[in-house]
Each structure stands twice: as structure tokens, then as C-alpha cells.
PDB file of N, CA and C in Angstrom:
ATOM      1  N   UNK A   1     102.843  33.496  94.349  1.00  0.00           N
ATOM      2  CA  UNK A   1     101.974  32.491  93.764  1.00  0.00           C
ATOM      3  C   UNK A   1     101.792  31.365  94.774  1.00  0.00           C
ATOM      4  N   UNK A   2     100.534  30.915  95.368  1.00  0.00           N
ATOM      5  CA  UNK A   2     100.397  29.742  95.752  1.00  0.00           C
ATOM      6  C   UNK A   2      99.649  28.358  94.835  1.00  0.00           C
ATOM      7  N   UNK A   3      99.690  27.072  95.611  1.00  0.00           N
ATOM      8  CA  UNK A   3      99.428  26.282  94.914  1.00  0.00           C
ATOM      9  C   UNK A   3      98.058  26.276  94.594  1.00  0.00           C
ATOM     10  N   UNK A   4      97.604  25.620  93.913  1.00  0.00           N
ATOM     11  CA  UNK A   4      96.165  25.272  93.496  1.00  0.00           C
ATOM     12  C   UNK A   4      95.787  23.475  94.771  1.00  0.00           C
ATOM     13  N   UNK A   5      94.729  24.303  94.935  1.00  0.00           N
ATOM     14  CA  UNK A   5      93.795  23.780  95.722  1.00  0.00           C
ATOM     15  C   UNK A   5      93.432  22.554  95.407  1.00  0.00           C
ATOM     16  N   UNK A   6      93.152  21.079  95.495  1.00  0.00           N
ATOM     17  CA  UNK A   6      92.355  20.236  95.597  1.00  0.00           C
ATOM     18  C   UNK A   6      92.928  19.193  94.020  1.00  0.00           C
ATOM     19  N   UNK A   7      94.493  19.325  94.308  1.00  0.00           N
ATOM     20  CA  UNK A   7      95.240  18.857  93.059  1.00  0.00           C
ATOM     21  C   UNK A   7      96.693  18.460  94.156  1.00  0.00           C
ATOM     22  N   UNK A   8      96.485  16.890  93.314  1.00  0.00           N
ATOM     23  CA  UNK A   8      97.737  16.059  93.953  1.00  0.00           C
ATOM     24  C   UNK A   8      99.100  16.460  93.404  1.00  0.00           C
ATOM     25  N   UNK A   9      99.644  17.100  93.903  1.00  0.00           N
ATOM     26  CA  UNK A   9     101.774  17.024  93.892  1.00  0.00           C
ATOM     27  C   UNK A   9     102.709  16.564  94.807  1.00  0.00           C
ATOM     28  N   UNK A  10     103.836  16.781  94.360  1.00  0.00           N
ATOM     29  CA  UNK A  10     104.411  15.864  95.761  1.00  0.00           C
ATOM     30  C   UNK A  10     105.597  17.436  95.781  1.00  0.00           C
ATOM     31  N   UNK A  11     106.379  17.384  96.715  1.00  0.00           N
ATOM     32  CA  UNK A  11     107.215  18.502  97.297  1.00  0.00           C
ATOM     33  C   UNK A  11     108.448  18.816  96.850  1.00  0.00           C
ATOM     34  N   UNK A  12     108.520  17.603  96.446  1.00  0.00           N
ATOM     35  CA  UNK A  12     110.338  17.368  95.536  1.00  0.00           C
ATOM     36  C   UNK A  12     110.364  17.907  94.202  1.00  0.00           C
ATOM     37  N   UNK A  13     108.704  17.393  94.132  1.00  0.00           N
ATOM     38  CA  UNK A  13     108.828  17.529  92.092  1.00  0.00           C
ATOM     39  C   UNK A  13     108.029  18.693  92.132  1.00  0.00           C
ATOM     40  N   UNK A  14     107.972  20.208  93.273  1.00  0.00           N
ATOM     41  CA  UNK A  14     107.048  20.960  92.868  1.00  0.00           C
ATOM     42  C   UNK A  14     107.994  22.608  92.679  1.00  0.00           C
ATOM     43  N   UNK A  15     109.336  22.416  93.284  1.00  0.00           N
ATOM     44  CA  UNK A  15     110.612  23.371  92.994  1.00  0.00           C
ATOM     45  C   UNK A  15     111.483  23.098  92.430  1.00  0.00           C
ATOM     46  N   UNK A  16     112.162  23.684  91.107  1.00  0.00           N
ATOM     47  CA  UNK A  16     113.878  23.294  90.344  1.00  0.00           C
ATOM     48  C   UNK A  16     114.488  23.989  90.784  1.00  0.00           C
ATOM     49  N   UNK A  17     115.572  23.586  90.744  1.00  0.00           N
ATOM     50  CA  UNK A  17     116.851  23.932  91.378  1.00  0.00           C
ATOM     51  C   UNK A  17     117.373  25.259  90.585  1.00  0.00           C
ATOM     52  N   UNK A  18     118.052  25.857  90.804  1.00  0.00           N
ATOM     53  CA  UNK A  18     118.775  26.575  89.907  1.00  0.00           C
ATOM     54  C   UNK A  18     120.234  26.954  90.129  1.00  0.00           C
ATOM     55  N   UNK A  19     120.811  27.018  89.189  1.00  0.00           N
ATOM     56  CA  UNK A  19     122.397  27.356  89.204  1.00  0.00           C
ATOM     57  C   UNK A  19     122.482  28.408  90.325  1.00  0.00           C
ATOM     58  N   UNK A  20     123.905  28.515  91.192  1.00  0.00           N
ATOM     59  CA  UNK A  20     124.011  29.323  91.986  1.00  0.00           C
ATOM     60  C   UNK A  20     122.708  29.824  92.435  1.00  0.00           C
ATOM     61  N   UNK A  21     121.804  29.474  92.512  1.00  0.00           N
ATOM     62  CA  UNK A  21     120.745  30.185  93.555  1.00  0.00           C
ATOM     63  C   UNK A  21     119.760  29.378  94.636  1.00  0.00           C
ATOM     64  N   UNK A  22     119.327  30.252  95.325  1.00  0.00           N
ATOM     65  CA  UNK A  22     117.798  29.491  96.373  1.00  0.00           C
ATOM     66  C   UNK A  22     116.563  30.023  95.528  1.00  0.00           C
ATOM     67  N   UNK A  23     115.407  28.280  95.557  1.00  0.00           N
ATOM     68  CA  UNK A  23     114.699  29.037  94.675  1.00  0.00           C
ATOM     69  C   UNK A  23     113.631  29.358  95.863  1.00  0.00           C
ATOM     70  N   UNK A  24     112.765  29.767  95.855  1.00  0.00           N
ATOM     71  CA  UNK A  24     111.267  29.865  96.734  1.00  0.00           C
ATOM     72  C   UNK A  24     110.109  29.651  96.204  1.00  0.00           C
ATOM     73  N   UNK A  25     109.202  29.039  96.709  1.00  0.00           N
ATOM     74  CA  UNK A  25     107.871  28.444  95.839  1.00  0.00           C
ATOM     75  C   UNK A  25     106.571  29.286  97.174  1.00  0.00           C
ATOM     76  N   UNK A  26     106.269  29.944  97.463  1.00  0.00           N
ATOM     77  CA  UNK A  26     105.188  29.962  98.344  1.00  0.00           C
ATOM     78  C   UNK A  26     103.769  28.595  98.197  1.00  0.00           C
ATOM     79  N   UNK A  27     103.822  28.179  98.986  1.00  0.00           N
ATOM     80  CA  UNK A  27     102.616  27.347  98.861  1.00  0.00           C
ATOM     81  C   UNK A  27     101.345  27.747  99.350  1.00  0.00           C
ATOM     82  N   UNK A  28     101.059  28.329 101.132  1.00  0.00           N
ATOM     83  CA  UNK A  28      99.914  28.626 101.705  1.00  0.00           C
ATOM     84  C   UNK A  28     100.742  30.202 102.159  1.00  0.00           C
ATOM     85  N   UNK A  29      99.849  31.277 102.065  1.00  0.00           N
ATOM     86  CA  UNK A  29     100.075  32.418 102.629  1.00  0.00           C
ATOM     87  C   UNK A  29      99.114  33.130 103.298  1.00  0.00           C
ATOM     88  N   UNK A  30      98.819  32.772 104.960  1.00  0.00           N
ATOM     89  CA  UNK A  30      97.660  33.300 105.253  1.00  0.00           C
ATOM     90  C   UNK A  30      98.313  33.966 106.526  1.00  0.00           C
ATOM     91  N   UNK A  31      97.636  35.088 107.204  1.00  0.00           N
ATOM     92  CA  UNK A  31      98.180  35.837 107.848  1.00  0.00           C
ATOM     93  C   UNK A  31      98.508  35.372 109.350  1.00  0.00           C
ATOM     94  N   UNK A  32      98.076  34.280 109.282  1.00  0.00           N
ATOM     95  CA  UNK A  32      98.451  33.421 110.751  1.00  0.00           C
ATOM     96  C   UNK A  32      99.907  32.452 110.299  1.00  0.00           C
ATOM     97  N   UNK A  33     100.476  32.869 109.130  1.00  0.00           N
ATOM     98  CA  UNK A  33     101.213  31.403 108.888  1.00  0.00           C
ATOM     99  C   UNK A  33     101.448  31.530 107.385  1.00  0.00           C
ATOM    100  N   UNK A  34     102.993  30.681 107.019  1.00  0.00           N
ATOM    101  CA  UNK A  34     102.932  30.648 105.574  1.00  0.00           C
ATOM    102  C   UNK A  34     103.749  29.060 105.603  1.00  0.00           C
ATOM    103  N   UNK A  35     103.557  29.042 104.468  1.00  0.00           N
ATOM    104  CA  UNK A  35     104.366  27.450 104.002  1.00  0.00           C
ATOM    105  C   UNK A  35     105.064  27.312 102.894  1.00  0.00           C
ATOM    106  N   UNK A  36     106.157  27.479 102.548  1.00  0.00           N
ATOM    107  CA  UNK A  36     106.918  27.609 101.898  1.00  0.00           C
ATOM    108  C   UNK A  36     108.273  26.506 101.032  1.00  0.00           C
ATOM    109  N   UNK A  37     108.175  26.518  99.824  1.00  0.00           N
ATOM    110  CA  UNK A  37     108.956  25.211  99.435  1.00  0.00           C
ATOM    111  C   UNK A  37     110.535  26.009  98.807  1.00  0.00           C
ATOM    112  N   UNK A  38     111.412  25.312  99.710  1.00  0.00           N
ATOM    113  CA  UNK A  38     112.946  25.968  98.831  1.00  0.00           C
ATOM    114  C   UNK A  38     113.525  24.873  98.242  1.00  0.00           C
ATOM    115  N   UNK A  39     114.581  25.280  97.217  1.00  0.00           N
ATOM    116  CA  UNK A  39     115.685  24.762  96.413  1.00  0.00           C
ATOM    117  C   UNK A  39     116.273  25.497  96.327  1.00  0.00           C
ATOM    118  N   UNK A  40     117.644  24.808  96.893  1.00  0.00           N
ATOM    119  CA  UNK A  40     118.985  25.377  97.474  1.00  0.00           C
ATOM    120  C   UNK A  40     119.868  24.850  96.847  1.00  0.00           C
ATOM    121  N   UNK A  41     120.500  25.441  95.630  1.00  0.00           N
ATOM    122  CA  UNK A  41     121.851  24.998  94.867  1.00  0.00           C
ATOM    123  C   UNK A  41     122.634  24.761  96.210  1.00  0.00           C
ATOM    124  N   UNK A  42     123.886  23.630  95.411  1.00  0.00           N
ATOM    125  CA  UNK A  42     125.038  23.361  96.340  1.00  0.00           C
ATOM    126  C   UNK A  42     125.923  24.728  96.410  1.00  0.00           C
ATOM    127  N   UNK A  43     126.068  24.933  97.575  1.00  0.00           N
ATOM    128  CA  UNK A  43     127.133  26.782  98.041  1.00  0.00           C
ATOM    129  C   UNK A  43     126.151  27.746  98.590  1.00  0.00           C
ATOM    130  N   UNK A  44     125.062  27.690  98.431  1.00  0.00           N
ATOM    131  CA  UNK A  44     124.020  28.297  98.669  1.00  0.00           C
ATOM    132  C   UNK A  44     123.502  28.620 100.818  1.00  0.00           C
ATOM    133  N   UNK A  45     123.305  29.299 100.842  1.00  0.00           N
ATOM    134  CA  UNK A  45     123.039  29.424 102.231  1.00  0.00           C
ATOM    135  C   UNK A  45     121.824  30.658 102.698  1.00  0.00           C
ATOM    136  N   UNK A  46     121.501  30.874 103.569  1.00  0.00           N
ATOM    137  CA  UNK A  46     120.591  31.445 104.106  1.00  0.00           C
ATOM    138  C   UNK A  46     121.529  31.870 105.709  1.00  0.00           C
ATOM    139  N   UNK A  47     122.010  32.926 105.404  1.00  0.00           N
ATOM    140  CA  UNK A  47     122.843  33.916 106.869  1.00  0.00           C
ATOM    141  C   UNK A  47     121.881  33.682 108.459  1.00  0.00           C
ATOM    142  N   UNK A  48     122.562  33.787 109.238  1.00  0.00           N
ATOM    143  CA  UNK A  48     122.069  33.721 110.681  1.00  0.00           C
ATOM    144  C   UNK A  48     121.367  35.057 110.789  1.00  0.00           C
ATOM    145  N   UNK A  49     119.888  34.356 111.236  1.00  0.00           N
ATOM    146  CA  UNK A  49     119.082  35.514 111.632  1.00  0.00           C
ATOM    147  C   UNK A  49     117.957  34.741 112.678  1.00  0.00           C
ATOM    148  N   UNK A  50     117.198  35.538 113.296  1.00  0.00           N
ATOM    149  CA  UNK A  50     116.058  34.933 114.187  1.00  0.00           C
ATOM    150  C   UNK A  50     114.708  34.992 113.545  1.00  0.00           C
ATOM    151  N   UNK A  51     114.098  34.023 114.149  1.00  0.00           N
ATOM    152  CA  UNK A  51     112.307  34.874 113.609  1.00  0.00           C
ATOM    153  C   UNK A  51     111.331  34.703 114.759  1.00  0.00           C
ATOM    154  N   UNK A  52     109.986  35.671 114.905  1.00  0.00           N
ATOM    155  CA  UNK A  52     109.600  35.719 116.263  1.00  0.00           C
ATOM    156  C   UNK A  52     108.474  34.822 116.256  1.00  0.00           C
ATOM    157  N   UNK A  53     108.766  33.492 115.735  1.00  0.00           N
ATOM    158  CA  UNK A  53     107.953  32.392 115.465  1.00  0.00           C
ATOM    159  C   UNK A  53     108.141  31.150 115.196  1.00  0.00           C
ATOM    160  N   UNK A  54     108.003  30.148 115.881  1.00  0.00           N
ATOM    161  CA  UNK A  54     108.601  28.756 115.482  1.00  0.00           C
ATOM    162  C   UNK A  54     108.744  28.579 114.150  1.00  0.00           C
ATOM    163  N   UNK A  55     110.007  27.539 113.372  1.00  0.00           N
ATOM    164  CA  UNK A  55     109.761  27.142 112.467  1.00  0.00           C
ATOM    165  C   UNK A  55     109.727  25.820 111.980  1.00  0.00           C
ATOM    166  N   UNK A  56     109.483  25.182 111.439  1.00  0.00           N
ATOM    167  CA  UNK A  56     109.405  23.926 111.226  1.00  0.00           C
ATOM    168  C   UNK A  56     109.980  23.494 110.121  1.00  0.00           C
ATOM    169  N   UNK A  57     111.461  22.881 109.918  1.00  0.00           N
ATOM    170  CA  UNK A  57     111.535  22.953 108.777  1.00  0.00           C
ATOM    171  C   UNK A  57     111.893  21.306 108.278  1.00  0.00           C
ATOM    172  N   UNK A  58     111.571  20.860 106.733  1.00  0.00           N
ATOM    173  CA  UNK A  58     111.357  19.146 106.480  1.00  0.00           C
ATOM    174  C   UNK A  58     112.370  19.147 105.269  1.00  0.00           C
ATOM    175  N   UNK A  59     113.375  18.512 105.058  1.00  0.00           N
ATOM    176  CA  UNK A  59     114.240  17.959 104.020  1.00  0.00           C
ATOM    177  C   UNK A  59     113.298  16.909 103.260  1.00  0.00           C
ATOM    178  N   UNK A  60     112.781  17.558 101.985  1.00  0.00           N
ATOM    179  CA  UNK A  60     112.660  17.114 100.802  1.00  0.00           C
ATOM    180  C   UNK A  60     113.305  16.080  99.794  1.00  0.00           C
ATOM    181  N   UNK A  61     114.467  16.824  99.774  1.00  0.00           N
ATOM    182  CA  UNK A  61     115.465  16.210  99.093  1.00  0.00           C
ATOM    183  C   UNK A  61     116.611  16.597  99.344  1.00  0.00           C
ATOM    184  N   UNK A  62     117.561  15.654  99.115  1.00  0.00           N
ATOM    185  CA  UNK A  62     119.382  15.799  99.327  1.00  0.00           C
ATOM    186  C   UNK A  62     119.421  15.971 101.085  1.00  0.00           C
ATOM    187  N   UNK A  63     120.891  16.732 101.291  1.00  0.00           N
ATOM    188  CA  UNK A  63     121.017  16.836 102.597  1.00  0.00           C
ATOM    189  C   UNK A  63     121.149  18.198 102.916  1.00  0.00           C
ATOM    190  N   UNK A  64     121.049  18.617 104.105  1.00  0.00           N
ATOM    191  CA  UNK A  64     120.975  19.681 104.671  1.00  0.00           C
ATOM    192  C   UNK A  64     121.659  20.226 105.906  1.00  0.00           C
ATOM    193  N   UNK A  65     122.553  21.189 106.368  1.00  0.00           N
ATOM    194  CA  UNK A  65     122.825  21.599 107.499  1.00  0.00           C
ATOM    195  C   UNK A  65     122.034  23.017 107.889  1.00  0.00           C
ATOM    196  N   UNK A  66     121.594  22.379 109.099  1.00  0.00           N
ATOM    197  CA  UNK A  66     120.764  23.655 110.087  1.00  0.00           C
ATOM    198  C   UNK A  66     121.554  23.803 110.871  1.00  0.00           C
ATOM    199  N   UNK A  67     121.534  24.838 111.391  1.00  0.00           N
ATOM    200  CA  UNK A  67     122.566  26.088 112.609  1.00  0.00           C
ATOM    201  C   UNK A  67     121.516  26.070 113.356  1.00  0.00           C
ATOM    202  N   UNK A  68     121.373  26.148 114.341  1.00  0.00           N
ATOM    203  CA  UNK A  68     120.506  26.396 115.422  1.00  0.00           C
ATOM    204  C   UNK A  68     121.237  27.154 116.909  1.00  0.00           C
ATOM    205  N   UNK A  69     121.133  28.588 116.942  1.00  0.00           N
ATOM    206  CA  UNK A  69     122.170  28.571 118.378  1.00  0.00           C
ATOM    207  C   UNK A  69     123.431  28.462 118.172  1.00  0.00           C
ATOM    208  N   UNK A  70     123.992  28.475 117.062  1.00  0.00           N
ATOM    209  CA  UNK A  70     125.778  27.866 117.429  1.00  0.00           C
ATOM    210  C   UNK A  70     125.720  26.701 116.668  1.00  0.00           C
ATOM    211  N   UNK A  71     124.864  25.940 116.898  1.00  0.00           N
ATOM    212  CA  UNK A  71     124.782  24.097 116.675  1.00  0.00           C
ATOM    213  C   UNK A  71     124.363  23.423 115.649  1.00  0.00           C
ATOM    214  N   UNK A  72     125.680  23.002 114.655  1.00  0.00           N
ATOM    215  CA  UNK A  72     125.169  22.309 113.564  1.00  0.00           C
ATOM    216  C   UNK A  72     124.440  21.649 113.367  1.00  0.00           C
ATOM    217  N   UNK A  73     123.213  21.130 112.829  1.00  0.00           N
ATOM    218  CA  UNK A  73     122.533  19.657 112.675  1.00  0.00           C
ATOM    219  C   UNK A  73     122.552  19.162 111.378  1.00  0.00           C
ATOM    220  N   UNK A  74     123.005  18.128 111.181  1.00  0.00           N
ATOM    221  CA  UNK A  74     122.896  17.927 109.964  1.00  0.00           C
ATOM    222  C   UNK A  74     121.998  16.773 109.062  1.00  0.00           C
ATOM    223  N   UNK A  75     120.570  17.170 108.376  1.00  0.00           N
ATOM    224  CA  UNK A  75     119.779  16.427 108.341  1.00  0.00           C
ATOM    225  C   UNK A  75     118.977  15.782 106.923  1.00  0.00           C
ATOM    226  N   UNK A  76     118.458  14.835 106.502  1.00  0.00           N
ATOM    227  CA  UNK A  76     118.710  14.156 105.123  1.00  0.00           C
ATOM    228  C   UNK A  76     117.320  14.248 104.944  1.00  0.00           C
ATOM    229  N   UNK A  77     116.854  14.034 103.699  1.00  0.00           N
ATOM    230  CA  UNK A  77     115.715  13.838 103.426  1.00  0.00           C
ATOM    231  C   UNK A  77     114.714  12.495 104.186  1.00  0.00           C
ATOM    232  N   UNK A  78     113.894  12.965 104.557  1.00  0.00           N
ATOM    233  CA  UNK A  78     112.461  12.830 105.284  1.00  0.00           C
ATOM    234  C   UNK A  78     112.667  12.990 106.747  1.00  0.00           C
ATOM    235  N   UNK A  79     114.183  13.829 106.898  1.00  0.00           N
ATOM    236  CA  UNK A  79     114.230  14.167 108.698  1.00  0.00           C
ATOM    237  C   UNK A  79     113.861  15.474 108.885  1.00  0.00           C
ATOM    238  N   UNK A  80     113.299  15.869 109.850  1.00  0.00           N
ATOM    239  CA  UNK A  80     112.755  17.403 110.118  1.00  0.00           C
ATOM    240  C   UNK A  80     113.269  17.915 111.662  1.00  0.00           C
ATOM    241  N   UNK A  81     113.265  19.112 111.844  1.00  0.00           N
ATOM    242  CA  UNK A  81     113.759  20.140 113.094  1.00  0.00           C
ATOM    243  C   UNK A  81     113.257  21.040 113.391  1.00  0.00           C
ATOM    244  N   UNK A  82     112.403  21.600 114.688  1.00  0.00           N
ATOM    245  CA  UNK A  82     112.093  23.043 114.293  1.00  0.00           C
ATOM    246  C   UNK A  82     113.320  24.096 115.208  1.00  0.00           C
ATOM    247  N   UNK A  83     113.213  25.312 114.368  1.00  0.00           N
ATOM    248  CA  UNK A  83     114.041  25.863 114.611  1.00  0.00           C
ATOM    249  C   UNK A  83     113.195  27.268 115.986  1.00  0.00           C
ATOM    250  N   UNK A  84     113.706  26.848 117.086  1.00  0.00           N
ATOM    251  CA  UNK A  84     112.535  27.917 117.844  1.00  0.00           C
ATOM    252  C   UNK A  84     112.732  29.581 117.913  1.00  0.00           C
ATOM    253  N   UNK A  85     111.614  30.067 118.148  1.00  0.00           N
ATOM    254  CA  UNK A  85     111.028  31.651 118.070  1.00  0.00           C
ATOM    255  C   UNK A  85     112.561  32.196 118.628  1.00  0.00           C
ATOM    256  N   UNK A  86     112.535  33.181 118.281  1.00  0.00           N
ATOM    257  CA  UNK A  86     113.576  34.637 118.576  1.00  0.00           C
ATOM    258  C   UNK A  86     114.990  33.621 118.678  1.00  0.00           C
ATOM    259  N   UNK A  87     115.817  32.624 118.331  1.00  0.00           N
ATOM    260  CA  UNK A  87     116.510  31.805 118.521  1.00  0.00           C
ATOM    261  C   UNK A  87     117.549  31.702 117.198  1.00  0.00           C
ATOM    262  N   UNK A  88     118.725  32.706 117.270  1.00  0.00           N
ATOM    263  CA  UNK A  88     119.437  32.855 116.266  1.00  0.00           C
ATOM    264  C   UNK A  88     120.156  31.095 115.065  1.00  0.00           C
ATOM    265  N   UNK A  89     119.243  31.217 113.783  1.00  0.00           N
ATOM    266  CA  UNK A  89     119.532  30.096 113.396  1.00  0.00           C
ATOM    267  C   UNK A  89     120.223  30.446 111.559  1.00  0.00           C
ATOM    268  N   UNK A  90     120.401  29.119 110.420  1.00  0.00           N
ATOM    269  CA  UNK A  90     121.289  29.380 109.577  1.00  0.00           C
ATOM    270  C   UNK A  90     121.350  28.017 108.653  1.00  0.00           C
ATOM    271  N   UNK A  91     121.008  28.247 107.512  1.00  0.00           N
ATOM    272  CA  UNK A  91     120.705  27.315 106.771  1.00  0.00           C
ATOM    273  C   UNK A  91     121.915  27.000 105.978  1.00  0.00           C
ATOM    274  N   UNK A  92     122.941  26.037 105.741  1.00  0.00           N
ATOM    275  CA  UNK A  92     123.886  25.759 104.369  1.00  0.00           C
ATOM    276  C   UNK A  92     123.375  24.516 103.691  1.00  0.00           C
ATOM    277  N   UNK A  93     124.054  24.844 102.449  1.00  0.00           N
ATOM    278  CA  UNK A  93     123.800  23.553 101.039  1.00  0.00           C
ATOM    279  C   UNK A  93     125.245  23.521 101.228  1.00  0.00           C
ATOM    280  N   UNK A  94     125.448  22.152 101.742  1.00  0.00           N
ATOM    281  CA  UNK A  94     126.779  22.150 101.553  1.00  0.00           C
ATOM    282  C   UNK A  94     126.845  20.975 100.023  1.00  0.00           C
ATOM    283  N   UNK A  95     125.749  20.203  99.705  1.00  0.00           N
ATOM    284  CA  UNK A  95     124.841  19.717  98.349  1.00  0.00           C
ATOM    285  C   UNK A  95     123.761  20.858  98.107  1.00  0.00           C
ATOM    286  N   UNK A  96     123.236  20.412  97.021  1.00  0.00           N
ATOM    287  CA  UNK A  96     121.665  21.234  96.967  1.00  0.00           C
ATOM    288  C   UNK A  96     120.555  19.615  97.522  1.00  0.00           C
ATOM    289  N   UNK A  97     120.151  20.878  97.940  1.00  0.00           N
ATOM    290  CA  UNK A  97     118.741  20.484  98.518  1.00  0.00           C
ATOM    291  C   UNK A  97     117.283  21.165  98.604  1.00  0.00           C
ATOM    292  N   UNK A  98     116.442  20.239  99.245  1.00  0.00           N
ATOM    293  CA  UNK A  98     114.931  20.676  98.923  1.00  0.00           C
ATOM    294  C   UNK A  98     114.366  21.058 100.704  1.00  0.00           C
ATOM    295  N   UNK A  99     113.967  22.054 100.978  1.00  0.00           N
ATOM    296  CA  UNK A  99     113.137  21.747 102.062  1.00  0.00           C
ATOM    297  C   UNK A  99     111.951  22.670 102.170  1.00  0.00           C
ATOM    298  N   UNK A 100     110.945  22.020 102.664  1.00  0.00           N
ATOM    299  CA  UNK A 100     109.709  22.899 102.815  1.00  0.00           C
ATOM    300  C   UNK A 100     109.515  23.507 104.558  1.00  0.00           C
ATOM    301  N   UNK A 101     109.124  24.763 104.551  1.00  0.00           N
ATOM    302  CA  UNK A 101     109.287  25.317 105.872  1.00  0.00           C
ATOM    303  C   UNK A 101     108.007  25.848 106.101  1.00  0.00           C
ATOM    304  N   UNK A 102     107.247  25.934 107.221  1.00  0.00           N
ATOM    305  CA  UNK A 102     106.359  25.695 108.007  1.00  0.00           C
ATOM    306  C   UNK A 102     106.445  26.935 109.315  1.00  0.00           C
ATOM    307  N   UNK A 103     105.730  28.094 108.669  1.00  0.00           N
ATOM    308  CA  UNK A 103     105.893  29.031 109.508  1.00  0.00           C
ATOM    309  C   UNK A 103     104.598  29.220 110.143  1.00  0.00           C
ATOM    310  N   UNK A 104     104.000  29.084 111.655  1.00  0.00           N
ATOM    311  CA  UNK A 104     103.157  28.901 112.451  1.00  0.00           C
ATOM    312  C   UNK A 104     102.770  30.785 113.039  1.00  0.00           C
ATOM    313  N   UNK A 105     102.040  31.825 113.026  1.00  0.00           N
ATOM    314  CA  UNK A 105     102.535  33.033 113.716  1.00  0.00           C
ATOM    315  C   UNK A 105     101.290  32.880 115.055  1.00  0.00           C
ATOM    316  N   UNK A 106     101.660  33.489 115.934  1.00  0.00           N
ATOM    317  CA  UNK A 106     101.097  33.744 117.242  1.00  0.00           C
ATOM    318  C   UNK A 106      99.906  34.402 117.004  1.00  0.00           C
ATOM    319  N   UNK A 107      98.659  33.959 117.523  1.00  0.00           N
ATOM    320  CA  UNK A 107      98.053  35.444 117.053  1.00  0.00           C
ATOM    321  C   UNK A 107      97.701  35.522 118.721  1.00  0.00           C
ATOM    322  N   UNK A 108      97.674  36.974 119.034  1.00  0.00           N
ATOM    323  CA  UNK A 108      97.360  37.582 120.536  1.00  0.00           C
ATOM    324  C   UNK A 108      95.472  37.295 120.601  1.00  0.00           C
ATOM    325  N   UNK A 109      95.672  36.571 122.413  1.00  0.00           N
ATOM    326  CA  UNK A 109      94.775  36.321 122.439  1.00  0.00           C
ATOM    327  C   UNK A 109      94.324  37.253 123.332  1.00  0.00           C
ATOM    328  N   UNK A 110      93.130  37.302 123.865  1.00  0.00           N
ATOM    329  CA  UNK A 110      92.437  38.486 124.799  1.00  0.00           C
ATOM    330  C   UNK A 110      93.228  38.565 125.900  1.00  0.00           C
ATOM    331  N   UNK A 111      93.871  37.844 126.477  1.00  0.00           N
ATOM    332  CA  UNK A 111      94.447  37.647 127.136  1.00  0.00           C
ATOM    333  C   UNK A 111      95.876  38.497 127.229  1.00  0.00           C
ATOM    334  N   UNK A 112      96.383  38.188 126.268  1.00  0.00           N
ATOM    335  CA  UNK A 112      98.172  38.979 125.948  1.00  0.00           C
ATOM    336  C   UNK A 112      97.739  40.248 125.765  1.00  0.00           C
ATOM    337  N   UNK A 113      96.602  40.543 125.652  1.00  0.00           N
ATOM    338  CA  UNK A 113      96.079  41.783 125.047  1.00  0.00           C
ATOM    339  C   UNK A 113      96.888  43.042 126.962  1.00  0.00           C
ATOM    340  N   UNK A 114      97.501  44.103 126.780  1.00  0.00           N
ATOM    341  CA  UNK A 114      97.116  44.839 127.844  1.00  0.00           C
ATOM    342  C   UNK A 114      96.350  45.976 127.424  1.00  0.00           C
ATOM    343  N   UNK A 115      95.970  46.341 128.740  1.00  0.00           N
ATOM    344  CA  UNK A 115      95.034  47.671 128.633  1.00  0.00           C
ATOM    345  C   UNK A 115      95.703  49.083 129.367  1.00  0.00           C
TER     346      UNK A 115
END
């Protein structure tokens, strides 16, 4: 489900939380890119993995630790990080929290193209 078009919300008040879980809200899903809103009960985490695309990710609400590489960051609402392409990273609630993530994809240009 994405959002509706040309209607004011704000980011905090547009995902609930839920007991023991991460929730996911899709907002924009287009094949160059998606945008995505989470709520992350406190205990909650997202395992170390890579993606072959920058990410951008914005604390909503509460606080947040990002893994990046090895490297904790630990970041509060209205601070943001992106997490870069093929670059093993790792999300914890060590609270619950809100963040919306910002996935950008490459598209091949004539160029990257070989023949």
C-alpha cells in the first residue's frame, strides 16, 4: 500500500508501533527507488546485510542505533545517515523507534551498458 497523493501527514503519526515487532508502511514504490516508513518495537532489530544501493535513512522518532561496517552510530530523532551501496550494515531498537528510509536504485546508463 502506498500513500495517497496530494494529502498532508506527517511521518511519526503515519506508522504504530507494535508489540515485539517492526512495522513497515511503504510510501513511494517506483522501480528506480522506494521510500519506506518503519516502527521498531524496543528489542527489535534488522540483522547485518548489504544493499547494492545507497540508503538514506531519517529518525522519526525515539532513538536509534545504525551499524555501518562494524561501526555503531547512534542517532535521535531529526538526525539522518546514509548507509552506502554493497557496505555491510544493521539496524537495533535498543528503544522503539520511527525511521523512514530512502532507497535511491541506479539505473544503467548507455554508457555502463557493454556490448
Amino acid at each position: 500500500m502506498t500513500f495517497e497523493h496530494s494529502k498532508v501527514f506527517t511521518f511519526k503519526n503515519s506508522v504504530e508501533y507494535a508489540a515485539g515487532s517492526v512495522v513497515s508502511k511503504t510510501m513511494v514504490k517506483k522501480p528506480t527507488g522506494t521510500v519506506t516508513l518503519f516502527a521498531f518495537d524496543a528489542g527489535q532489530a534488522l540483522s547485518e546485510h548489504a544493499a547494492p544501493f545507497d540508503a538514506l535513512v531519517q529518525i522519526v522518532d525515539g532513538k536509534a542505533e545504525i551499524i555501518i561496517n562494524k561501526i555503531p552510530f547512534q542517532l535521535s530523532e531529526g538526525e539522518s545517515i546514509i548507509m552506502p551501496a554493497n557496505i555491510p550494515h544493521a539496524v537495533n531498537a535498543n528503544e522503539k523507534f520511527k525511521m523512514l528510509l530512502t532507497m535511491i536504485k541506479e539505473v544503467p546508463t548507455f554508457s555502463d551498458l557493454k556490448m
